[in-house]
C-alpha atoms as a PDB file:
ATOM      1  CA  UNK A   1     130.421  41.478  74.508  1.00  0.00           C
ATOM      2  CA  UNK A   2     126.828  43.180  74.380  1.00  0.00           C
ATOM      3  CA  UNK A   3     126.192  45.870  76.932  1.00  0.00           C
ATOM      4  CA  UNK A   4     123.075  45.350  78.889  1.00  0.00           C
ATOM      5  CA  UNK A   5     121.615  48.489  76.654  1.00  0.00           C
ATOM      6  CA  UNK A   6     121.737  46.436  73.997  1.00  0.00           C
ATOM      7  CA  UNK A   7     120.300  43.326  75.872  1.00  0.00           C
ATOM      8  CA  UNK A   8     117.151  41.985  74.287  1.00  0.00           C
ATOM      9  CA  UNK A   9     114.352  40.731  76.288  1.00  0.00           C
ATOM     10  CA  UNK A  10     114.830  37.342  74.409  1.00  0.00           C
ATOM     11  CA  UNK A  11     118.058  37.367  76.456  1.00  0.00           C
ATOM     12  CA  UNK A  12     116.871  37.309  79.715  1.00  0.00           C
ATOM     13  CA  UNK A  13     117.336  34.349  82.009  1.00  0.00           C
ATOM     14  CA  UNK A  14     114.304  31.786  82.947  1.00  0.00           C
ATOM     15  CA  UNK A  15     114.903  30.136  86.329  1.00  0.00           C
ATOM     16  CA  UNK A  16     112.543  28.316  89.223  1.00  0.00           C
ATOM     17  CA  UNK A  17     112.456  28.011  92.407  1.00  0.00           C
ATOM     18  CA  UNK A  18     112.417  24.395  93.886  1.00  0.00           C
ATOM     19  CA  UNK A  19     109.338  25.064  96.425  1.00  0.00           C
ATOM     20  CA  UNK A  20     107.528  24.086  92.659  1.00  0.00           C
ATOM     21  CA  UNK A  21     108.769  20.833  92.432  1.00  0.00           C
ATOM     22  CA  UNK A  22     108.824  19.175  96.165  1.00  0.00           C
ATOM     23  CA  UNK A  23     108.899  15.844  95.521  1.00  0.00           C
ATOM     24  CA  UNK A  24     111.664  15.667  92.818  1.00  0.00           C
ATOM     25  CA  UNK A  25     115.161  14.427  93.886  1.00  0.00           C
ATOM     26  CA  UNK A  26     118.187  16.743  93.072  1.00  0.00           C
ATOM     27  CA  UNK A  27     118.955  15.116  89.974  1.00  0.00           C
ATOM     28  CA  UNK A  28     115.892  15.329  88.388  1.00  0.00           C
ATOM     29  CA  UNK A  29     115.495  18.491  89.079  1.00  0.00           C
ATOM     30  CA  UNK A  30     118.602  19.351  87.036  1.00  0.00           C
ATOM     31  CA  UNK A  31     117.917  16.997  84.396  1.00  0.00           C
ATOM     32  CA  UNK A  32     114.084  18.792  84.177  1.00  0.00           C
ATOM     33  CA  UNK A  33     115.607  22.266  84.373  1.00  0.00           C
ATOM     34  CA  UNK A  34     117.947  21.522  81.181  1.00  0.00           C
ATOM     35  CA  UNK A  35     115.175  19.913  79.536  1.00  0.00           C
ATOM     36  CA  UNK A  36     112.501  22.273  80.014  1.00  0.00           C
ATOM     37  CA  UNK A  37     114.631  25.124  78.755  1.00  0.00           C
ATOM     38  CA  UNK A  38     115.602  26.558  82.527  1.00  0.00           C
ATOM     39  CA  UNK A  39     119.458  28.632  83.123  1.00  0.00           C
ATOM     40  CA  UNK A  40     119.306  28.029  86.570  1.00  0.00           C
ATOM     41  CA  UNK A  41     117.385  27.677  89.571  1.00  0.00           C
ATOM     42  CA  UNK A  42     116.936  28.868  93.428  1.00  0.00           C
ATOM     43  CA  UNK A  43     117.421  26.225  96.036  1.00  0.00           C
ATOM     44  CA  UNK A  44     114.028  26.361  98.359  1.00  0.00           C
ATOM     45  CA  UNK A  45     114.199  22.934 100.339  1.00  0.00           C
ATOM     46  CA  UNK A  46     115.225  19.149  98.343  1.00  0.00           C
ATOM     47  CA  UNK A  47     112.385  16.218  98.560  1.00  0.00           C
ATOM     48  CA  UNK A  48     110.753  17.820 101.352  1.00  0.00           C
ATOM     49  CA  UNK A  49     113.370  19.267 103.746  1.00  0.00           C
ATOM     50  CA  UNK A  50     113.037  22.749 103.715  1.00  0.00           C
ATOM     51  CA  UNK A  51     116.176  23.978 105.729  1.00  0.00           C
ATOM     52  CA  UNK A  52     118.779  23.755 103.550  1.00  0.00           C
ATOM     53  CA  UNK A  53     121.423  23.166 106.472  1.00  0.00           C
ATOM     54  CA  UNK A  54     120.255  19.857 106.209  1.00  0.00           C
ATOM     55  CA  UNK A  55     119.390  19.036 102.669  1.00  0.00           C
ATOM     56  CA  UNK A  56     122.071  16.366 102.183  1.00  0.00           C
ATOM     57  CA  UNK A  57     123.470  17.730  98.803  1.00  0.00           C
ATOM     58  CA  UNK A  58     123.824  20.806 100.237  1.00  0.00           C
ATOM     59  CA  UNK A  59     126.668  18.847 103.261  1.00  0.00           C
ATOM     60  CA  UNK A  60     129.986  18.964 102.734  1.00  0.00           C
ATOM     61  CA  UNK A  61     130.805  16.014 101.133  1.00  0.00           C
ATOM     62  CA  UNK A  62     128.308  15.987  98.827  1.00  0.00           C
ATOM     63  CA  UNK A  63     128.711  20.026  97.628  1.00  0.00           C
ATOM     64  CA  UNK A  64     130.748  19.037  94.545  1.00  0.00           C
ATOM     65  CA  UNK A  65     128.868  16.717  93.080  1.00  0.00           C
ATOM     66  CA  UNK A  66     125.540  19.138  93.443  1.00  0.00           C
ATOM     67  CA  UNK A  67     127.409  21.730  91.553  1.00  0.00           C
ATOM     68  CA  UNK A  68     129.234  19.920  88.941  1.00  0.00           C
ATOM     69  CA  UNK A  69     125.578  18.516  87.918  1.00  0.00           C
ATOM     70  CA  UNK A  70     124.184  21.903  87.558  1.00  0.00           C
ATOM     71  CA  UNK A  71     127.185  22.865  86.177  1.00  0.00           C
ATOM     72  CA  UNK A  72     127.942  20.254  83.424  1.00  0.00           C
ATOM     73  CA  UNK A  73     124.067  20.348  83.011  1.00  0.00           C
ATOM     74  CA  UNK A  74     124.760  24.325  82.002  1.00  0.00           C
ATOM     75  CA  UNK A  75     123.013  25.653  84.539  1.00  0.00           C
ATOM     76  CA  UNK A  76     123.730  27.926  87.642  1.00  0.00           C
ATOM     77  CA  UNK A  77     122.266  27.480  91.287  1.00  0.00           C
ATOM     78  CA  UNK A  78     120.942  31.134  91.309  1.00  0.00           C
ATOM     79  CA  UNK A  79     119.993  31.595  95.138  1.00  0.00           C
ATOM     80  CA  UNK A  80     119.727  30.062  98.185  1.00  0.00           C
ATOM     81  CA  UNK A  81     116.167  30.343  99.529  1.00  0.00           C
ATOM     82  CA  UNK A  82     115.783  30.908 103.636  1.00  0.00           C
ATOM     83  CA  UNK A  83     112.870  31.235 105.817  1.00  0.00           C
ATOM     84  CA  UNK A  84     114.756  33.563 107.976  1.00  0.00           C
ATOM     85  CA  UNK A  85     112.213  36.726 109.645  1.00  0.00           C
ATOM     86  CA  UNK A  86     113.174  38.922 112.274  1.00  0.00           C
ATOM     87  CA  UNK A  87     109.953  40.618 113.285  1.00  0.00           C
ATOM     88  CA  UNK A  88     109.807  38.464 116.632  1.00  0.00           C
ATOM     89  CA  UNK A  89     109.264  40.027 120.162  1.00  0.00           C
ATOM     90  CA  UNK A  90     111.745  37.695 121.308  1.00  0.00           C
ATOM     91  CA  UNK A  91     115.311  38.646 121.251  1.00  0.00           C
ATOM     92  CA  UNK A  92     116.347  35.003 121.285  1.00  0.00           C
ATOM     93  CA  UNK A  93     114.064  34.235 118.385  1.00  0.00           C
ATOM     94  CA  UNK A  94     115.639  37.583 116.390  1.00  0.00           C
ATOM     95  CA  UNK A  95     119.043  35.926 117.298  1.00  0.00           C
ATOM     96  CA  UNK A  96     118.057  32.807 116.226  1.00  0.00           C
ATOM     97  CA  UNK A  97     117.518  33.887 113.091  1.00  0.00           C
ATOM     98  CA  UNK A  98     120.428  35.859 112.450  1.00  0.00           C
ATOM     99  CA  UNK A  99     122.219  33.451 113.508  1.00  0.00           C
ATOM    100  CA  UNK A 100     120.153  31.050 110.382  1.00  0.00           C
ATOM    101  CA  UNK A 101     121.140  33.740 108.353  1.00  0.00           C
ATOM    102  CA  UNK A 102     124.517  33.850 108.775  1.00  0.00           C
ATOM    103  CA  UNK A 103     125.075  30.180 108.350  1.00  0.00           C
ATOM    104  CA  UNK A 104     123.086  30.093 105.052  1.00  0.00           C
ATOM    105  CA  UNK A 105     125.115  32.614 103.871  1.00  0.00           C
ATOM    106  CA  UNK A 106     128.401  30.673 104.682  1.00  0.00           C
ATOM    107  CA  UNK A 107     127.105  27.595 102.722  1.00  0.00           C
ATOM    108  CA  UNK A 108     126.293  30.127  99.700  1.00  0.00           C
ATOM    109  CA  UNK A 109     129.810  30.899  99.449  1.00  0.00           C
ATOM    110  CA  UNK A 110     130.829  27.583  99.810  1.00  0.00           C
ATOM    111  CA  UNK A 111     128.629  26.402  96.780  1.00  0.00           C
ATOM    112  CA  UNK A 112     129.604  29.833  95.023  1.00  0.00           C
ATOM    113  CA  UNK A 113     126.155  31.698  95.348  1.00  0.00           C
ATOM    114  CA  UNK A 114     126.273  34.941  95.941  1.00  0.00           C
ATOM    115  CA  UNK A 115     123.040  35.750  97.587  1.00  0.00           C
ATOM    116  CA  UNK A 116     120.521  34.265 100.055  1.00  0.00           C
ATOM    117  CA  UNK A 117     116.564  34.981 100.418  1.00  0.00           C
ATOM    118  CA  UNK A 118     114.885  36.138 103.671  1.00  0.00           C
ATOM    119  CA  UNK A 119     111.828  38.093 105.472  1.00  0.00           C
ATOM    120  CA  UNK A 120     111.047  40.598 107.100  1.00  0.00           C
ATOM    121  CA  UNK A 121     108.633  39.187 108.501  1.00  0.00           C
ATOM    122  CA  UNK A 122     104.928  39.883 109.923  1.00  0.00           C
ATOM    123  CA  UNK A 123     103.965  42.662 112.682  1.00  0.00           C
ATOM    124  CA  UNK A 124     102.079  41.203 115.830  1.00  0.00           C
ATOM    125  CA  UNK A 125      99.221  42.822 116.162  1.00  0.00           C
ATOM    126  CA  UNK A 126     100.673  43.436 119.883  1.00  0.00           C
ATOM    127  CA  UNK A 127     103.247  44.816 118.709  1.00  0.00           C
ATOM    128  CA  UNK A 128     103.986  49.046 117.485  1.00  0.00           C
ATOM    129  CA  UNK A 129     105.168  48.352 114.520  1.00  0.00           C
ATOM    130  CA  UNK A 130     107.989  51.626 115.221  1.00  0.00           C
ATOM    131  CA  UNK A 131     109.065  48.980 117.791  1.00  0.00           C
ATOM    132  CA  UNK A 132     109.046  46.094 115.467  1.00  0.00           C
ATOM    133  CA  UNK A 133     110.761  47.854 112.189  1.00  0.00           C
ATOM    134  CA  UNK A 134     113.293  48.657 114.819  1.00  0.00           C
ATOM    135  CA  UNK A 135     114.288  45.406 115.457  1.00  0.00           C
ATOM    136  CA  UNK A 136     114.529  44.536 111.689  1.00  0.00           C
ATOM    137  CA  UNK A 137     116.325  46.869 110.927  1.00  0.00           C
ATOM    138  CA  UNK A 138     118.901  45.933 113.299  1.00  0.00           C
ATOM    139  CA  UNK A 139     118.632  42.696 111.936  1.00  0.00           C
ATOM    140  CA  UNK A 140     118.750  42.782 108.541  1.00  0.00           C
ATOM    141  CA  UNK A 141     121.554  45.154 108.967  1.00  0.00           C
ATOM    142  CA  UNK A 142     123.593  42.610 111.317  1.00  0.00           C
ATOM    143  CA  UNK A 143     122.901  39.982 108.197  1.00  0.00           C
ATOM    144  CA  UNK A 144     124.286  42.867 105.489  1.00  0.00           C
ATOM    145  CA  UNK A 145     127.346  43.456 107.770  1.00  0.00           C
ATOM    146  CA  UNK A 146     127.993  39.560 107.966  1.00  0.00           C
ATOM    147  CA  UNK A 147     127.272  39.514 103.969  1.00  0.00           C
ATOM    148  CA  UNK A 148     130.321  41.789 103.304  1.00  0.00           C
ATOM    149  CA  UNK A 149     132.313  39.773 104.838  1.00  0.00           C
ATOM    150  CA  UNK A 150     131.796  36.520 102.976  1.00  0.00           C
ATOM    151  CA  UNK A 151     130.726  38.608  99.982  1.00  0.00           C
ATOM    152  CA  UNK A 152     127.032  36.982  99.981  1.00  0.00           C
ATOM    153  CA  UNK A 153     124.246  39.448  99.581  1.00  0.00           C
ATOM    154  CA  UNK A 154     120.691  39.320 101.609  1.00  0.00           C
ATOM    155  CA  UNK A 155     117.678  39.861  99.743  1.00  0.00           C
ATOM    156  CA  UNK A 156     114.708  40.643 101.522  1.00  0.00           C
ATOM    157  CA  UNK A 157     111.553  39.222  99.622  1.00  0.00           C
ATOM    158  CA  UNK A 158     108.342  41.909  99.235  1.00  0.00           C
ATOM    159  CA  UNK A 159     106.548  38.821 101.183  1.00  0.00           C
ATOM    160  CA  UNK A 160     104.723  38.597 104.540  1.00  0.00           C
ATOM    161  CA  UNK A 161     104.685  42.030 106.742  1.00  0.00           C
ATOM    162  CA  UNK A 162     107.022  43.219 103.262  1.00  0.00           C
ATOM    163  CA  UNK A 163     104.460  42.965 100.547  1.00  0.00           C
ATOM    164  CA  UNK A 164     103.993  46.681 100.127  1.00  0.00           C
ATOM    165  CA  UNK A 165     106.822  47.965  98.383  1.00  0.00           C
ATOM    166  CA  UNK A 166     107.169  51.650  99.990  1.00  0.00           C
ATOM    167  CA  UNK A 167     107.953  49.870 102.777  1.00  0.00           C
ATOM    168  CA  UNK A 168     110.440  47.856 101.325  1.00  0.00           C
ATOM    169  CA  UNK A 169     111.687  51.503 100.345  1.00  0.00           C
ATOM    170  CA  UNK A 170     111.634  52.599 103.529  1.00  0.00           C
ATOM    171  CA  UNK A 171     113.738  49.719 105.242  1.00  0.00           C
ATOM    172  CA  UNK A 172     116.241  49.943 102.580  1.00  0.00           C
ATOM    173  CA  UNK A 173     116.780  53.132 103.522  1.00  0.00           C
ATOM    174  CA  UNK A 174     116.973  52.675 107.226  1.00  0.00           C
ATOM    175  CA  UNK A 175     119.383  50.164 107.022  1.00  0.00           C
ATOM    176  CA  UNK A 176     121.271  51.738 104.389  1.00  0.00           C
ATOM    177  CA  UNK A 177     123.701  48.955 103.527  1.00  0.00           C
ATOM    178  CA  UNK A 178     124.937  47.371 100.591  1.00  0.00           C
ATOM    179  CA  UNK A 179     124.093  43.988 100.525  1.00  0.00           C
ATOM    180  CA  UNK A 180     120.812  44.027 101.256  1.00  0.00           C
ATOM    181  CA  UNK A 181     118.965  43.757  97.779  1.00  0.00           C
ATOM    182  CA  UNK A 182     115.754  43.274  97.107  1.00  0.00           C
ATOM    183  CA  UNK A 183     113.550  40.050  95.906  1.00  0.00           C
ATOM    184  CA  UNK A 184     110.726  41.561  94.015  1.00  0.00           C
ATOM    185  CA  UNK A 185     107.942  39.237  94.089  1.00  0.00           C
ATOM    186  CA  UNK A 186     106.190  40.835  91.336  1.00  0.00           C
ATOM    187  CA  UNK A 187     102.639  39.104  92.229  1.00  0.00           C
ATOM    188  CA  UNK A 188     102.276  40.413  95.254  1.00  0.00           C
ATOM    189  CA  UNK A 189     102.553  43.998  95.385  1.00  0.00           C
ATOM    190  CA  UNK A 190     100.196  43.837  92.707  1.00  0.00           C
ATOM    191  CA  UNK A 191      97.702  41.701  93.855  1.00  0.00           C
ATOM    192  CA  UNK A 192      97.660  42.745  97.749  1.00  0.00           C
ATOM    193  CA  UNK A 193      98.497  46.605  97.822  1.00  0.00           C
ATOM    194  CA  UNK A 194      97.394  47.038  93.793  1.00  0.00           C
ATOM    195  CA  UNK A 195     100.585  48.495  93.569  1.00  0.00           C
ATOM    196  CA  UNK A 196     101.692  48.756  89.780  1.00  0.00           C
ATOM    197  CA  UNK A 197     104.622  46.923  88.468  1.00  0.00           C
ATOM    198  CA  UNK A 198     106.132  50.754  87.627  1.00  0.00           C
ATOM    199  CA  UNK A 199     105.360  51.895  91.582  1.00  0.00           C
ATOM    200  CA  UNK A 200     107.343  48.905  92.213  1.00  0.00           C
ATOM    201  CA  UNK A 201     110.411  49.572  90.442  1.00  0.00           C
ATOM    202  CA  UNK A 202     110.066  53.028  90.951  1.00  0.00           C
ATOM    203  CA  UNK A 203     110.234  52.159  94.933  1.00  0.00           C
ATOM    204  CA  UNK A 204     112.946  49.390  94.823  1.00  0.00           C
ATOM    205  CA  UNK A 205     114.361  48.550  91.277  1.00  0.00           C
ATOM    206  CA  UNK A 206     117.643  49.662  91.591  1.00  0.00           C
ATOM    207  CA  UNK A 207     117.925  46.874  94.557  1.00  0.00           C
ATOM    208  CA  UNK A 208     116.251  43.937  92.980  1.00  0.00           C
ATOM    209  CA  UNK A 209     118.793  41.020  92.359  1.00  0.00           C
ATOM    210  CA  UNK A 210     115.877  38.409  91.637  1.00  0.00           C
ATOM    211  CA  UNK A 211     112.228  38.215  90.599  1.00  0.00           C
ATOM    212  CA  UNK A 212     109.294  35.763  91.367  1.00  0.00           C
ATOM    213  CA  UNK A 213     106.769  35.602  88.615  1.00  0.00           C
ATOM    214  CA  UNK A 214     103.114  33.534  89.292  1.00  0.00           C
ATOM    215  CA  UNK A 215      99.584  34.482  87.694  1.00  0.00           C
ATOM    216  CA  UNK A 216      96.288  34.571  89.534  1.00  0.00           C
ATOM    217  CA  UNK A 217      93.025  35.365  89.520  1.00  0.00           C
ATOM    218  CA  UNK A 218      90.348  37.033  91.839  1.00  0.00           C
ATOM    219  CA  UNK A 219      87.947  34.236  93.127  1.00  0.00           C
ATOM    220  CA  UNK A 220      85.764  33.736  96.059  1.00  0.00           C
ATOM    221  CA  UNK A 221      86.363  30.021  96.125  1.00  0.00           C
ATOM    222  CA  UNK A 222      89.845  30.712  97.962  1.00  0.00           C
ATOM    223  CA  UNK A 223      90.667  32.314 101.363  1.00  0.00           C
ATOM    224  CA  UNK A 224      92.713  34.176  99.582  1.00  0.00           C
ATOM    225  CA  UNK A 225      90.646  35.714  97.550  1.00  0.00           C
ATOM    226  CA  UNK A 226      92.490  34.888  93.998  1.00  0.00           C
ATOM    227  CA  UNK A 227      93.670  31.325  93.083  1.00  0.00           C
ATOM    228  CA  UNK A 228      97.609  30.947  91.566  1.00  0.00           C
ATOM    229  CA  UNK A 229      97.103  29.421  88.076  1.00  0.00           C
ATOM    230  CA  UNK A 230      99.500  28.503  84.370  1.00  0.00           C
ATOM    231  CA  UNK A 231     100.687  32.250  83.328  1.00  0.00           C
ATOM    232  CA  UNK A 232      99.093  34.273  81.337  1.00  0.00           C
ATOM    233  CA  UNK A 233      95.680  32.208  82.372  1.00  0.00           C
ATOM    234  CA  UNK A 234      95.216  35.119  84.816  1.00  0.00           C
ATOM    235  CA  UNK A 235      95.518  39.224  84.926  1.00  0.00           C
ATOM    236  CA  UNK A 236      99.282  39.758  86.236  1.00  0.00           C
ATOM    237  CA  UNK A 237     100.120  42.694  84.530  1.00  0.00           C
ATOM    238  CA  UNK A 238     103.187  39.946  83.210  1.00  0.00           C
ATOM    239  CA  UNK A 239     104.189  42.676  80.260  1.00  0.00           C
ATOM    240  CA  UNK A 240     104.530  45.677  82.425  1.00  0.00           C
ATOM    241  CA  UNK A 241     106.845  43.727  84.805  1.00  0.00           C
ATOM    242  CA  UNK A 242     109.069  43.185  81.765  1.00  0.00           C
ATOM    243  CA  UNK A 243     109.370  46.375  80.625  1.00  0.00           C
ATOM    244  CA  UNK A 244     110.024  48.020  83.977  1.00  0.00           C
ATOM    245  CA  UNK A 245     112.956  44.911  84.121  1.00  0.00           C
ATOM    246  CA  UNK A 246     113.898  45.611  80.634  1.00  0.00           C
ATOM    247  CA  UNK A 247     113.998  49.539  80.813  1.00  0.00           C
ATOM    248  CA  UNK A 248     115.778  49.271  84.308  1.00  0.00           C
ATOM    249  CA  UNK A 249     119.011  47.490  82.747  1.00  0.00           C
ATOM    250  CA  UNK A 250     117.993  44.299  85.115  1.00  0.00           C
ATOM    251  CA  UNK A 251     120.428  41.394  84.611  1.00  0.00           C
ATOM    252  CA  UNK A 252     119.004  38.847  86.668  1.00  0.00           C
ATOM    253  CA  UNK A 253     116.224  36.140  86.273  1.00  0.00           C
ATOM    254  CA  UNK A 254     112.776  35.998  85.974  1.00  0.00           C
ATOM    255  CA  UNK A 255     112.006  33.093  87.801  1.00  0.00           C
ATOM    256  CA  UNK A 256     108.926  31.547  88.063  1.00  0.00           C
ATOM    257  CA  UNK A 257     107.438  30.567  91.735  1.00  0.00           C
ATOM    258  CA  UNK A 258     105.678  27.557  91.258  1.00  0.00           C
ATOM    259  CA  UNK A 259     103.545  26.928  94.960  1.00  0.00           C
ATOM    260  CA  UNK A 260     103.580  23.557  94.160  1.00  0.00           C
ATOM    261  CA  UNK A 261     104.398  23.237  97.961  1.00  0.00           C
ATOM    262  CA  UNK A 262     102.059  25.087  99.355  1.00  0.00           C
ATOM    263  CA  UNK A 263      99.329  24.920  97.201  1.00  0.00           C
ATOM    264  CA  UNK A 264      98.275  21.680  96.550  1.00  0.00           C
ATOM    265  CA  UNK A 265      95.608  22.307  93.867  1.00  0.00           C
ATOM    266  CA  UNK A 266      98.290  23.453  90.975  1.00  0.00           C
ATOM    267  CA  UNK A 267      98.863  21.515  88.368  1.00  0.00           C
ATOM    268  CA  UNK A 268     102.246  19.286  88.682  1.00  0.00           C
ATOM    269  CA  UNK A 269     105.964  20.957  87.574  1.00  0.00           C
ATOM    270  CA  UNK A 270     105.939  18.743  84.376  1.00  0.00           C
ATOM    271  CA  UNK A 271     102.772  20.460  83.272  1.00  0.00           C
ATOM    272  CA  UNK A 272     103.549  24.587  85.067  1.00  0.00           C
ATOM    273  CA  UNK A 273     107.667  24.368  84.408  1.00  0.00           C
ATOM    274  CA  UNK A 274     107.580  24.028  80.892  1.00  0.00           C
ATOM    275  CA  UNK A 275     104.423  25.830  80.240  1.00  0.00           C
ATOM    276  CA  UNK A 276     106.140  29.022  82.415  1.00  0.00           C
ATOM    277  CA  UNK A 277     109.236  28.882  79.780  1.00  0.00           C
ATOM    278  CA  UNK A 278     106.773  28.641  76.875  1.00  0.00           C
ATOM    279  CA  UNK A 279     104.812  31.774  78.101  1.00  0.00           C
ATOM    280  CA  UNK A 280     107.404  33.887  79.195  1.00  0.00           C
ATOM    281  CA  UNK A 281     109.396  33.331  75.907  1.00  0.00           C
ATOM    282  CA  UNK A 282     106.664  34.161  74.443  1.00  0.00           C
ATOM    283  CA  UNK A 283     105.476  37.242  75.806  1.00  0.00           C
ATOM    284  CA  UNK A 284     110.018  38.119  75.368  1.00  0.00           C
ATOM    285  CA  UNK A 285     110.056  37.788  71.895  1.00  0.00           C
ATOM    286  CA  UNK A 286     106.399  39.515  71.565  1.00  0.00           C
ATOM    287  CA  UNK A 287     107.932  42.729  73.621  1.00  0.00           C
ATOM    288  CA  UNK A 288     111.388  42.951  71.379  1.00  0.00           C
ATOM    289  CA  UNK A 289     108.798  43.109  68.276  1.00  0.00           C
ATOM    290  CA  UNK A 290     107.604  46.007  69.715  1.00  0.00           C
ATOM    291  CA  UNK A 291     104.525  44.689  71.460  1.00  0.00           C
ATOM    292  CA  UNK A 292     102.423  46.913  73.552  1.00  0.00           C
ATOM    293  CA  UNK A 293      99.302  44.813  74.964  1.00  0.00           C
ATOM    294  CA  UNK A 294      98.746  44.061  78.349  1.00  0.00           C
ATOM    295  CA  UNK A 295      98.740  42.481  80.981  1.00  0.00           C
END
């Protein structure tokens, strides 16, 4: 068996997340992922329905069939994709959420995931935020606790009140437990907090159990201020990423976050799906040859 020092970049796994493709029905989305070149895929809401308590192939009759299609289909259901966030003055709310939490991570172990997504979540601006990273803390570290136990890991996402990685860093190392990994949402660091892909990994890399890779670029015709587009039509630093990945000995995915969803104006998953696998493959096989442009 090859050692992941002698893993080649070509080996790395391609996977999506779902919020890409939002109004495909399970089985196409298996049938697309096998035909587009996918190993697997994250789980973030079916035709619409966004808490996956209630997706129906996610119920308990149904959980079977769901993963003998991925399976058979030779792909794996990589993560289960929350909304969870515990940054709320309200106790009930934080409970709440925990609570979410804990349930999602029963249902991964039922369909043999072995981690679930989640946020920190943002800072009111009424709110200390000493006060507030309290309460996450004690939070996220309830969720770890509860993540032993079923042997399902948390990942908190560098999202929301999150996107700066030192303070990822920081929380890691206030809950100190674990199971809680890390998402690394390469993107955002980057484009919010210019924060390098090697600041990154240097802050969080030996926690990240997942990736999300997009492309943008700076515009004034968004709110934003940048506009998502096909990768490598914009100025990730997509190379760097890899190499951080690569000389980090990271065996997960590199899946691409498609906010098909949430951002209407992308172009549909039949064109960004395959176009991602494509790209990425690309830029894999350019970086074994010994490639050294960027981004």
């Amino acid at each position: 068996m090859r050692t992941t020092s002698e893993t080649t970049m070509s080996d790395m796994r391609l996977g999506f997340s779902t919020l890409g493709c939002p109004s495909w029905p399970y089985p196409t989305i298996v049938a697309r992922a096998r035909e587009y070149g996918f190993d697997g895929f994250e789980i973030r809401g079916v035709m619409g329905e966004m808490d996956l308590l209630k997706v129906p192939e996610l119920q308990p009759g149904r959980r079977a069939e769901t993963l003998r299609m991925a399976h058979d289909a030779g792909l794996e259901i990589m993560m289960l994709m929350t909304g969870c966030r515990f940054s709320s003055a309200s106790a009930a709310d934080r409970q709440a959420n925990v609570d979410e939490a804990r349930a999602n991570m029963d249902l991964a172990r039922a369909m043999g995931v072995d981690k679930i997504r989640l946020y920190g979540g943002n800072i009111a601006s009424d709110v200390g935020p000493g006060q507030a990273y309290g309460w996450i803390a004690e939070c996220l570290r309830t969720v770890a606790e509860y993540g032993a136990t079923v042997d399902v890991a948390a990942a908190i996402e560098t999202h929301d009140g999150f996107v700066d990685s030192f303070l990822v860093r920081d929380m890691l190392a206030r809950v100190d437990h674990p199971y809680l990994k890390v998402l690394w949402d390469v993107h955002h660091p980057w484009r919010m907090f210019g924060q390098t892909p090697a600041q990154c990994w240097e802050n969080v890399g030996p926690h990240v159990v997942d990736t999300h890779f997009k492309d943008s670029f700076l515009t004034d015709d968004d709110k934003d201020g940048y506009r998502y587009c096909l990768l490598g039509d914009g100025d990730m630093p997509v190379r760097d990423a890899l190499r951080m990945l690569q000389g980090g000995g990271y065996g997960g995915y590199l899946t691409l976050e498609w906010e098909k969803a949430w951002k209407a104006y992308l172009p549909e998953p039949e064109v960004g799906f395959p176009q991602y696998v494509r790209q990425m493959r690309a830029y894999l096989a350019e970086l074994d040859a010994g490639g050294e442009d960027s981004p």
